[in-house]
Protein backbone atom coordinates (compact mmCIF):
# COMPACT_ATOMS: atom_id res chain seq x y z
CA UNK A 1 0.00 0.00 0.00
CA UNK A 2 2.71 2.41 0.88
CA UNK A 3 4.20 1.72 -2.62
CA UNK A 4 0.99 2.38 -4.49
CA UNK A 5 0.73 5.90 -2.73
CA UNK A 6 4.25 6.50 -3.76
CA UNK A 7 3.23 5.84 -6.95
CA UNK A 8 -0.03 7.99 -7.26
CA UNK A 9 1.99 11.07 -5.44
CA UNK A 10 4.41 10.71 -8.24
CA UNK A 11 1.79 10.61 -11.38
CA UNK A 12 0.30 13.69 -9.13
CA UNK A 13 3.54 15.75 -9.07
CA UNK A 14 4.28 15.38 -12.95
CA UNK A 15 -0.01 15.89 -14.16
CA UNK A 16 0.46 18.99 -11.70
CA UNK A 17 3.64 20.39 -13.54
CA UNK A 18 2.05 19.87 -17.03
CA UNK A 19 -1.32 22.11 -15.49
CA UNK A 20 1.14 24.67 -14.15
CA UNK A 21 2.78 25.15 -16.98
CA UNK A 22 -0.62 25.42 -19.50
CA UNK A 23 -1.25 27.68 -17.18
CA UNK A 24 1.57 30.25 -17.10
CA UNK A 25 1.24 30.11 -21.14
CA UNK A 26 -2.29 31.35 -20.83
CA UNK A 27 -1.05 33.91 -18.38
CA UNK A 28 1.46 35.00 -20.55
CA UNK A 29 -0.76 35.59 -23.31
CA UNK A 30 -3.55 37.29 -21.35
CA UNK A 31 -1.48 38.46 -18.34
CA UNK A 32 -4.42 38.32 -16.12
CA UNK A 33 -2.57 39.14 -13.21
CA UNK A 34 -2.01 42.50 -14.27
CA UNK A 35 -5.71 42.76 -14.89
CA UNK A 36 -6.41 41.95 -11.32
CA UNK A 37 -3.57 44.46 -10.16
CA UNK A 38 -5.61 47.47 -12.17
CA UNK A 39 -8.71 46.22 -10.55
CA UNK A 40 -6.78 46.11 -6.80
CA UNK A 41 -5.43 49.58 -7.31
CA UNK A 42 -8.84 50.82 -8.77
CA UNK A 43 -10.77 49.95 -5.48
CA UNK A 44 -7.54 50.78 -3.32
CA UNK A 45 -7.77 54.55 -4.52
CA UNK A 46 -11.63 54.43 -4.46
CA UNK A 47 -12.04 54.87 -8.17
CA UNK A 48 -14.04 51.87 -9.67
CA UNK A 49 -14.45 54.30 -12.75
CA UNK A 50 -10.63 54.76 -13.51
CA UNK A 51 -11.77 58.29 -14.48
CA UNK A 52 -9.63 60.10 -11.38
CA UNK A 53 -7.11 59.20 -9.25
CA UNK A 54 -6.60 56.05 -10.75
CA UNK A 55 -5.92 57.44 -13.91
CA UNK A 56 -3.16 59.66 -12.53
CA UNK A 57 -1.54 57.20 -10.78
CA UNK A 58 -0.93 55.04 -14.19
CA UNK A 59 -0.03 57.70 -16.16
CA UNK A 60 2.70 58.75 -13.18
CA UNK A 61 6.09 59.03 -14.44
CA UNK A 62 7.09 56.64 -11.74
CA UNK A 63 4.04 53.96 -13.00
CA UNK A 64 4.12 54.53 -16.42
CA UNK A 65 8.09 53.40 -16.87
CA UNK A 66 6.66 49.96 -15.43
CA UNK A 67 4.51 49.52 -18.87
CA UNK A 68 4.88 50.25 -22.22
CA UNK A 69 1.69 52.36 -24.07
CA UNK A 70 -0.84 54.24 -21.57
CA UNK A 71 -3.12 53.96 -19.96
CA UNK A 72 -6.67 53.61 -21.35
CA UNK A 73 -9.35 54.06 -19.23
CA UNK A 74 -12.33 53.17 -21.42
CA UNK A 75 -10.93 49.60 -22.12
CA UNK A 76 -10.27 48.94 -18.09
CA UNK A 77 -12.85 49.90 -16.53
CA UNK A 78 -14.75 47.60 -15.12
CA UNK A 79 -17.41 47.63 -12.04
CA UNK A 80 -17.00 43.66 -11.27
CA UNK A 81 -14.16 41.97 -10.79
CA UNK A 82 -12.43 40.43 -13.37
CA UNK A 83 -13.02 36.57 -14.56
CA UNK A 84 -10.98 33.82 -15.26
CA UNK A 85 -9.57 34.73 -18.26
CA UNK A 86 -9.50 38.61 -18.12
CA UNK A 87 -7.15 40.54 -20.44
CA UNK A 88 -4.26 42.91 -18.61
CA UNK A 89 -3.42 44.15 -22.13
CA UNK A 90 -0.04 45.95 -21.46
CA UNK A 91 -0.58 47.07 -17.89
CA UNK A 92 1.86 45.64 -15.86
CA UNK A 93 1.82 42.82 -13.50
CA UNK A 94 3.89 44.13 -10.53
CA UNK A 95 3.84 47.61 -9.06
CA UNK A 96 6.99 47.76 -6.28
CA UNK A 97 5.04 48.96 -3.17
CA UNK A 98 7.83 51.94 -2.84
CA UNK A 99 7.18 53.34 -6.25
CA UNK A 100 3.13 53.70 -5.66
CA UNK A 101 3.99 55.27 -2.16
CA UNK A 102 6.35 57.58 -4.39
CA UNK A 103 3.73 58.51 -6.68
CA UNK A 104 1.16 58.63 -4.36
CA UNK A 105 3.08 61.24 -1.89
CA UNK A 106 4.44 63.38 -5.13
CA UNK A 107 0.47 63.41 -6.82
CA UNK A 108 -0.48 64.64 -3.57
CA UNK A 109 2.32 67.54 -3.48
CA UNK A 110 2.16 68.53 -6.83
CA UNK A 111 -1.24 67.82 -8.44
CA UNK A 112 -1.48 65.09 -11.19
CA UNK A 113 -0.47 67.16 -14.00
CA UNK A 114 3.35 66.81 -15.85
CA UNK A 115 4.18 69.88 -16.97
CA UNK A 116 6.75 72.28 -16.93
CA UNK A 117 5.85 73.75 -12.77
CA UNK A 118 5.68 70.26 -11.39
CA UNK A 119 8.78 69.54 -13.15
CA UNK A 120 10.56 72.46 -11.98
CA UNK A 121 13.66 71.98 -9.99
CA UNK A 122 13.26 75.21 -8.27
CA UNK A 123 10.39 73.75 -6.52
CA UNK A 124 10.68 73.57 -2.57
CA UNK A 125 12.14 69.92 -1.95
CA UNK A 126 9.22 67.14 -1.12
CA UNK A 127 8.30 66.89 2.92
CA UNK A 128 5.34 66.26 4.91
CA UNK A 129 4.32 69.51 5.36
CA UNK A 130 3.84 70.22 1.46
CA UNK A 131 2.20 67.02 1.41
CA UNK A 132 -0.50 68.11 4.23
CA UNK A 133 -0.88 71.41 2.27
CA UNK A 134 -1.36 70.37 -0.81
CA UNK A 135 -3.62 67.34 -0.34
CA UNK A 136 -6.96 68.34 -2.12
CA UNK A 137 -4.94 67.89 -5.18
CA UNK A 138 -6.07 63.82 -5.06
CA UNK A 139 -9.39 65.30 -5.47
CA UNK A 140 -10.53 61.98 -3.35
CA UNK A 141 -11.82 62.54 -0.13
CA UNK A 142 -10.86 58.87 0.88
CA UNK A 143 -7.36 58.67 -0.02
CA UNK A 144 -6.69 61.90 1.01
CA UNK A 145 -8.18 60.87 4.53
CA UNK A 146 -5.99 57.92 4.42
CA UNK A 147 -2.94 59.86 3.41
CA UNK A 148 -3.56 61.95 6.05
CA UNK A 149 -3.86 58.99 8.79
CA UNK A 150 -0.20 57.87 7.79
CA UNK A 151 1.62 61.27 7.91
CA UNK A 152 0.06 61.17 11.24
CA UNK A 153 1.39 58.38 12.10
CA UNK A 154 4.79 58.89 11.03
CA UNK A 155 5.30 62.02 13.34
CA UNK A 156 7.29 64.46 11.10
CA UNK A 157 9.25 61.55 9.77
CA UNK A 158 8.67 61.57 5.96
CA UNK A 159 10.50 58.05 5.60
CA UNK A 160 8.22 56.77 8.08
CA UNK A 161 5.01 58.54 6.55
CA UNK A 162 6.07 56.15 3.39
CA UNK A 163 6.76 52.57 5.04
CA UNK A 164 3.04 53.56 6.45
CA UNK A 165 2.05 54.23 2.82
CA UNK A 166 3.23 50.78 1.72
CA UNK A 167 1.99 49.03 4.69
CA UNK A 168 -1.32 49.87 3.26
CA UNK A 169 -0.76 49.22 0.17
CA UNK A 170 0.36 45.70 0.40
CA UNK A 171 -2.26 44.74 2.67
CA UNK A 172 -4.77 45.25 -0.57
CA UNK A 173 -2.37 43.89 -2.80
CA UNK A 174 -2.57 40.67 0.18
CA UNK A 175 -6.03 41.10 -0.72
CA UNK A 176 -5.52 40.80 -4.39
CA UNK A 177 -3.20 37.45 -4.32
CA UNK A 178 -6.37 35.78 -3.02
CA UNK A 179 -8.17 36.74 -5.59
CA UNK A 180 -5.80 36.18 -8.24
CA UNK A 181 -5.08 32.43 -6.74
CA UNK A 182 -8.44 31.33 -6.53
CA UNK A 183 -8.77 31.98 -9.79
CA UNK A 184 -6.03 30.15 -10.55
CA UNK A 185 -6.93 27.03 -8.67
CA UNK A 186 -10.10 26.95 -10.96
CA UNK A 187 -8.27 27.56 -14.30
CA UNK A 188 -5.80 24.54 -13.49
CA UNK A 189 -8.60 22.48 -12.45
CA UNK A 190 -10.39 22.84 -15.49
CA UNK A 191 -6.89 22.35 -17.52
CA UNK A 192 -6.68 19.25 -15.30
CA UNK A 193 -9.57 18.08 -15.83
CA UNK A 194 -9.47 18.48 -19.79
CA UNK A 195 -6.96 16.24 -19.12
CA UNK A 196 -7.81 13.46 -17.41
CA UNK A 197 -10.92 12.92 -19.48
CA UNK A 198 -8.81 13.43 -22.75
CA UNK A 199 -6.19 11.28 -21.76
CA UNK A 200 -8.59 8.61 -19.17
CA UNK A 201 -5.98 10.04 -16.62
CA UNK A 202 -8.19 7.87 -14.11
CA UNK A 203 -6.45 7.94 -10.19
CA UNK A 204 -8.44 4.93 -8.92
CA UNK A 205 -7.65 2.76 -11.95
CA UNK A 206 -4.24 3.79 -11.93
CA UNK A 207 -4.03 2.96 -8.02
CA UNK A 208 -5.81 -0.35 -8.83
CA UNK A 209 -3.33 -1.52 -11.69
CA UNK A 210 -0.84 -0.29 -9.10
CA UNK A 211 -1.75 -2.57 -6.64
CA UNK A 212 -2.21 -5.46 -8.69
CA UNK A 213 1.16 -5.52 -10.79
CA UNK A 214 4.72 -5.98 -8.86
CA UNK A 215 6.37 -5.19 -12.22
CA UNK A 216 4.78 -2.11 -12.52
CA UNK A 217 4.60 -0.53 -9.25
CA UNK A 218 8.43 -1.11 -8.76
CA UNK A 219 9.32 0.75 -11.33
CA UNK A 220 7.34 3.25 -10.76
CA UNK A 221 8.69 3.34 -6.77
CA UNK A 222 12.22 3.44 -8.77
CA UNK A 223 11.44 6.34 -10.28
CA UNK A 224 9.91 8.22 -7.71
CA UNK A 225 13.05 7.31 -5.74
CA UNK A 226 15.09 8.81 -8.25
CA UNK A 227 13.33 12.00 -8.26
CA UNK A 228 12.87 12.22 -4.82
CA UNK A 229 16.54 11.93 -4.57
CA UNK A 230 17.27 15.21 -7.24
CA UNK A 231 17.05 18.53 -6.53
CA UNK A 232 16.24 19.71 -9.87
CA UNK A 233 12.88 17.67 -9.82
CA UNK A 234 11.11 20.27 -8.19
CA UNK A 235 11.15 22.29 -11.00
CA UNK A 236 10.84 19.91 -13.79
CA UNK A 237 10.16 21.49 -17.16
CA UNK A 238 6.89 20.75 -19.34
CA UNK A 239 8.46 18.52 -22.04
CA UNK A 240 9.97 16.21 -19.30
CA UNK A 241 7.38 15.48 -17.15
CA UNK A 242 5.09 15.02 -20.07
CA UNK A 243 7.09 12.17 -21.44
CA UNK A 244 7.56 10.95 -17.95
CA UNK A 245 3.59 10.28 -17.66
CA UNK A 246 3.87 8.78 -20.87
CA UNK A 247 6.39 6.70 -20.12
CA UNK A 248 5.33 5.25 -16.81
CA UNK A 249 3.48 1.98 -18.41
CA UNK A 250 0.20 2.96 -16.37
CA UNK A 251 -3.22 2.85 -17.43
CA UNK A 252 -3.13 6.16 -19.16
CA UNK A 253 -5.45 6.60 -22.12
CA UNK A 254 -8.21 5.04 -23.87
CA UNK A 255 -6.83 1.71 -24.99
CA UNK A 256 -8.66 -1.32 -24.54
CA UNK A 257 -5.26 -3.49 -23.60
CA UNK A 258 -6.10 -3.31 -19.58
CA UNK A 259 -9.53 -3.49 -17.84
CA UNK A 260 -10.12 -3.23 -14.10
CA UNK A 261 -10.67 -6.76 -12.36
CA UNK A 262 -13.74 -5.42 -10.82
CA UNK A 263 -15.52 -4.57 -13.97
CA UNK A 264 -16.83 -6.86 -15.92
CA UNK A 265 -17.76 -6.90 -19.74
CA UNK A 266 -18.13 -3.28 -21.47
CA UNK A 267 -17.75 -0.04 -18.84
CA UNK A 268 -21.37 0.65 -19.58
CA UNK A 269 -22.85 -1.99 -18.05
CA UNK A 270 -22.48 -1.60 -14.38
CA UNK A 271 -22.98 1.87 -11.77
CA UNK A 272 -19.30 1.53 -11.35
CA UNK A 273 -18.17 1.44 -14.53
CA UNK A 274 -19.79 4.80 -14.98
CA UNK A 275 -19.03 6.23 -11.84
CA UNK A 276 -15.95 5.02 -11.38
CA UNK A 277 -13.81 6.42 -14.32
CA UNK A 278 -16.14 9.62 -13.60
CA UNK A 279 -14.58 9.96 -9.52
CA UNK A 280 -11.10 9.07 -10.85
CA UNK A 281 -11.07 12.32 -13.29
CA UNK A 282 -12.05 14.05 -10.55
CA UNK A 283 -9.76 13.27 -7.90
CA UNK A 284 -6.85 13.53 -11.00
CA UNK A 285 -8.42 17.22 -10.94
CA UNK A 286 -8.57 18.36 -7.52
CA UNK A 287 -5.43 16.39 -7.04
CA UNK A 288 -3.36 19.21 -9.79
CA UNK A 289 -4.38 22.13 -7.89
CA UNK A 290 -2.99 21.53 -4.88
CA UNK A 291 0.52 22.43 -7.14
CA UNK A 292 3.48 20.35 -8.05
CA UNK A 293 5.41 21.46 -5.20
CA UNK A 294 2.62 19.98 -2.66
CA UNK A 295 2.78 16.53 -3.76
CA UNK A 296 6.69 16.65 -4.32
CA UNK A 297 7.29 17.72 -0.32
CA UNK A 298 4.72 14.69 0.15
CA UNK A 299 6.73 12.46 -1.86
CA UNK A 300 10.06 13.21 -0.25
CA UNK A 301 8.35 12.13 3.63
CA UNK A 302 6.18 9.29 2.50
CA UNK A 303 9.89 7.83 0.89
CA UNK A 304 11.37 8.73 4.21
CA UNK A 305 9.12 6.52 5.94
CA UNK A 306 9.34 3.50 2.96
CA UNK A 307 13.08 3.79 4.42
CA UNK A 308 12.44 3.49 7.84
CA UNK A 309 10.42 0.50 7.61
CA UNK A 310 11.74 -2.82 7.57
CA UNK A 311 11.13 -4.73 4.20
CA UNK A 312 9.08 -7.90 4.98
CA UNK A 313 10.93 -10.14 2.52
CA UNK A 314 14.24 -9.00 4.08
CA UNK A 315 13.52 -9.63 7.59
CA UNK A 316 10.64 -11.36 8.51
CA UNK A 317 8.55 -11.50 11.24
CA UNK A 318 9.19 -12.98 14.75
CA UNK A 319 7.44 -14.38 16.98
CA UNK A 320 6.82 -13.42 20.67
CA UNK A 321 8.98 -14.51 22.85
CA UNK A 322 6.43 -15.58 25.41
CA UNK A 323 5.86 -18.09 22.43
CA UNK A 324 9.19 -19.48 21.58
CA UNK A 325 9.69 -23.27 23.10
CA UNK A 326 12.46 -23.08 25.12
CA UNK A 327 15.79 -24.89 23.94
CA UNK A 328 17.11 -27.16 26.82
CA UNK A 329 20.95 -28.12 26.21
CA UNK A 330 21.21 -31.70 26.71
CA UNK A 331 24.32 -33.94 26.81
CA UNK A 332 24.59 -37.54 26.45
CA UNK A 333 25.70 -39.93 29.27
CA UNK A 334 25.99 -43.69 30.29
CA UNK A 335 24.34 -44.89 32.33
CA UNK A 336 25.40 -46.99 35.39
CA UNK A 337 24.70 -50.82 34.97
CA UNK A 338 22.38 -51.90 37.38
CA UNK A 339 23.14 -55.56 38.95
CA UNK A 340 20.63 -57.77 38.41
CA UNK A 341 20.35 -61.32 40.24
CA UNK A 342 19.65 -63.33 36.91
CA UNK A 343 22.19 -63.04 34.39
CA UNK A 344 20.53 -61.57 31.36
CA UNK A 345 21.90 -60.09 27.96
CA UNK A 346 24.39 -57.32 27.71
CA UNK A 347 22.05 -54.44 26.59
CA UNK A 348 23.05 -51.16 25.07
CA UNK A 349 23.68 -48.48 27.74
CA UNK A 350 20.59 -46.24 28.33
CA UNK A 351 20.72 -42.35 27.78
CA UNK A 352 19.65 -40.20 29.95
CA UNK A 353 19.31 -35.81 29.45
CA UNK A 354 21.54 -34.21 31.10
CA UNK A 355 19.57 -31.07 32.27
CA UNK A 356 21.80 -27.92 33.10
CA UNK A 357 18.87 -26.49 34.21
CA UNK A 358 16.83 -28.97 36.60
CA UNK A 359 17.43 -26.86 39.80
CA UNK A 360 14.14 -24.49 37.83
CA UNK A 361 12.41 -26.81 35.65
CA UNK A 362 11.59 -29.41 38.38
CA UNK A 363 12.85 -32.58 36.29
CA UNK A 364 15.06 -33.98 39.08
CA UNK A 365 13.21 -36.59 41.85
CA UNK A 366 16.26 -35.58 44.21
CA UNK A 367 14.90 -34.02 47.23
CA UNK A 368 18.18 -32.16 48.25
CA UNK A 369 21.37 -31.61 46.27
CA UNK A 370 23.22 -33.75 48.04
CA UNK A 371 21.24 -37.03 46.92
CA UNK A 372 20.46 -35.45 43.50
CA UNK A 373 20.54 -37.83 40.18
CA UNK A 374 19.82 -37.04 36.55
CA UNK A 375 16.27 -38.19 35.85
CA UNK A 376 15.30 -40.88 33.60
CA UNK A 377 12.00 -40.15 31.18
CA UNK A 378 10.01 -42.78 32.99
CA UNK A 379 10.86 -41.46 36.72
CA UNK A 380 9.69 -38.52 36.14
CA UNK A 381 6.48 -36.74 37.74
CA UNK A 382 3.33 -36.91 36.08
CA UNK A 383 2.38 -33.78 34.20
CA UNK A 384 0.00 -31.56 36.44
CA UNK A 385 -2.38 -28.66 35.25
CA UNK A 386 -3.71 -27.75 32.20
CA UNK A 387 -0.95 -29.30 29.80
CA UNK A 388 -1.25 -32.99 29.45
């Protein structure tokens, strides 16, 4: 049983490194995550409409070198959040948490307009008390309330009034990473489960043939072994651990060359042999979102266990010692002739046991040790108690 789990764990790390990596191809050509970031930021500076502040804050010099093209508000703007498969177009994905504290102080000081005043470097220097001054230039009550709280907080310290800035702002972003996971636990269950159907990636036939075929499940264990034991496994690339699922002899696909034993005749014909393939696909599913990396850590501890217990073919079981029949060293010895008053026949000398240990096990008829004999079989005392 332990080498059947090994083996499912180890068809689970390499179907969940083929899903991640369909994934991050559809991310790269959609870059959804950066569609979620413009949707963050959007409800962070409490403008849903990306008419206002939002607006500024991507066309900031400090933003807008993060992105090629601008920013169009038209396209983005959006009142729900975005779906599976939204479109970041060429926002970016990643917004440092120091450059929108940046942006956000210097908006505040010096309005949202680039031109040649705001620009000027005659301008008094940044600081916390042009900041507080110049505040209604966010034109957003909210922020500008917010903004507010942290130079507050910071107590004259500008350095400090930005750390409190970020703090804030990667506590939504926190907020965002949910989002943007949970939507990518659904898109790589539906990739996974594409999958399994298309390729009759079934877990409890697999575990099944697994369990039924020495040949098999060794060298799958081998495997596993192997790429428990390299470093680089962890990160195995697309092309490799699809021809290692390929490669692994299972029942993977829709050939007719392997039926389970406990279906009989066509699929069709029995609950199970509807239901059945149908739970297998699912549990292949929910099985590849958990991520590659999951089911490797769980790989690595269930082999450290297979090594800490003792093969049964190598040492086999023993029995309690309660149970063992205790060995009593014997050594043979003449015994003394006995005169007899009719002559009679030479006969072969009798042997009797010579019992190291009769001083405990009650086999001598001596009463003392000083009149002790060794015991023949037929002087001893009848068998008492519950053993005949």
């Amino acid at each position: 049983m332990l080498d059947v789990a090994i083996g499912i764990v180890f068809v689970f790390v390499l179907m969940a490194t083929v899903c991640s990596a369909i994934r991050e191809a559809i991310e790269a050509k959609l870059k959804t995550r950066a569609a979620y970031l413009e949707h963050g930021i959007r409800e962070l500076l409490h403008d849903v409409e990306g008419k206002g502040l939002a607006n500024s804050f991507f066309n900031h010099p400090l933003i807008h070198s993060l992105y090629s093209g601008g920013y169009d508000a038209a396209a983005q703007r959006r009142r729900q959040k975005p779906n599976l498969l939204a479109q970041g177009g060429a926002l970016p994905s990643y917004i440092p948490a120091r450059s929108f504290a940046m942006a956000l102080l210097d908006l505040a000081a010096k309005g949202p307009v680039t031109d040649d005043v705001s620009s000027d470097p005659g301008a008094p220097a940044l600081s916390l008390e042009a900041v507080r001054a110049s505040v209604r230039n966010l034109k957003n009550p909210p922020v500008q309330r917010a903004l507010l709280a942290a130079i507050d907080a910071a107590e004259g310290d500008l350095n400090r009034a930005r750390v409190n800035i970020e703090a804030w702002y990667d506590s939504s972003m926190d907020r965002v990473s949910g989002w943007y996971k949970r939507s990518t636990h659904w898109i790589i269950f539906w990739i996974a489960l594409v999958l399994s159907v298309g390729l009759n990636i079934d877990t409890l036939a697999i575990a099944d043939y697994l369990y039924r075929n020495d040949a098999a499940r060794e060298a799958v264990v081998a495997l596993a072994a192997e790429a428990s034991n390299s470093d680089s496994a962890a990160s195995i690339s697309y092309e490799a651990a699809a021809t290692q699922l390929q490669s692994l002899g299972l029942p993977i696909g829709w050939s007719d060359s392997w039926h389970r034993a406990d279906v009989s005749g066509a699929w069709y014909e029995s609950v199970w042999g509807v239901a059945g393939p149908i739970l297998g696909w699912l549990v292949t599913a929910f099985a590849a979102t958990l991520g590659a990396p999951f089911w490797f850590d769980l790989l690595n501890k269930i082999m450290v266990i297979r090594s800490t217990v003792k093969p049964h073919e190598k040492s086999p079981e023993e029995a309690s010692e309660d149970r063992q029949s205790k060995v009593v060293r014997t050594e043979a010895v003449p015994t003394t002739q006995v005169p007899t008053s009719v002559a009679a026949p030479a006969a072969a000398p009798r042997m009797l046991a010579k019992d190291h240990d009769r001083d405990w096990d009650g086999c001598s008829t001596a009463h003392s040790a000083q009149e002790s004999t060794a015991a023949m079989d037929d002087e001893l005392p009848a068998a008492r108690g519950g053993v005949a």
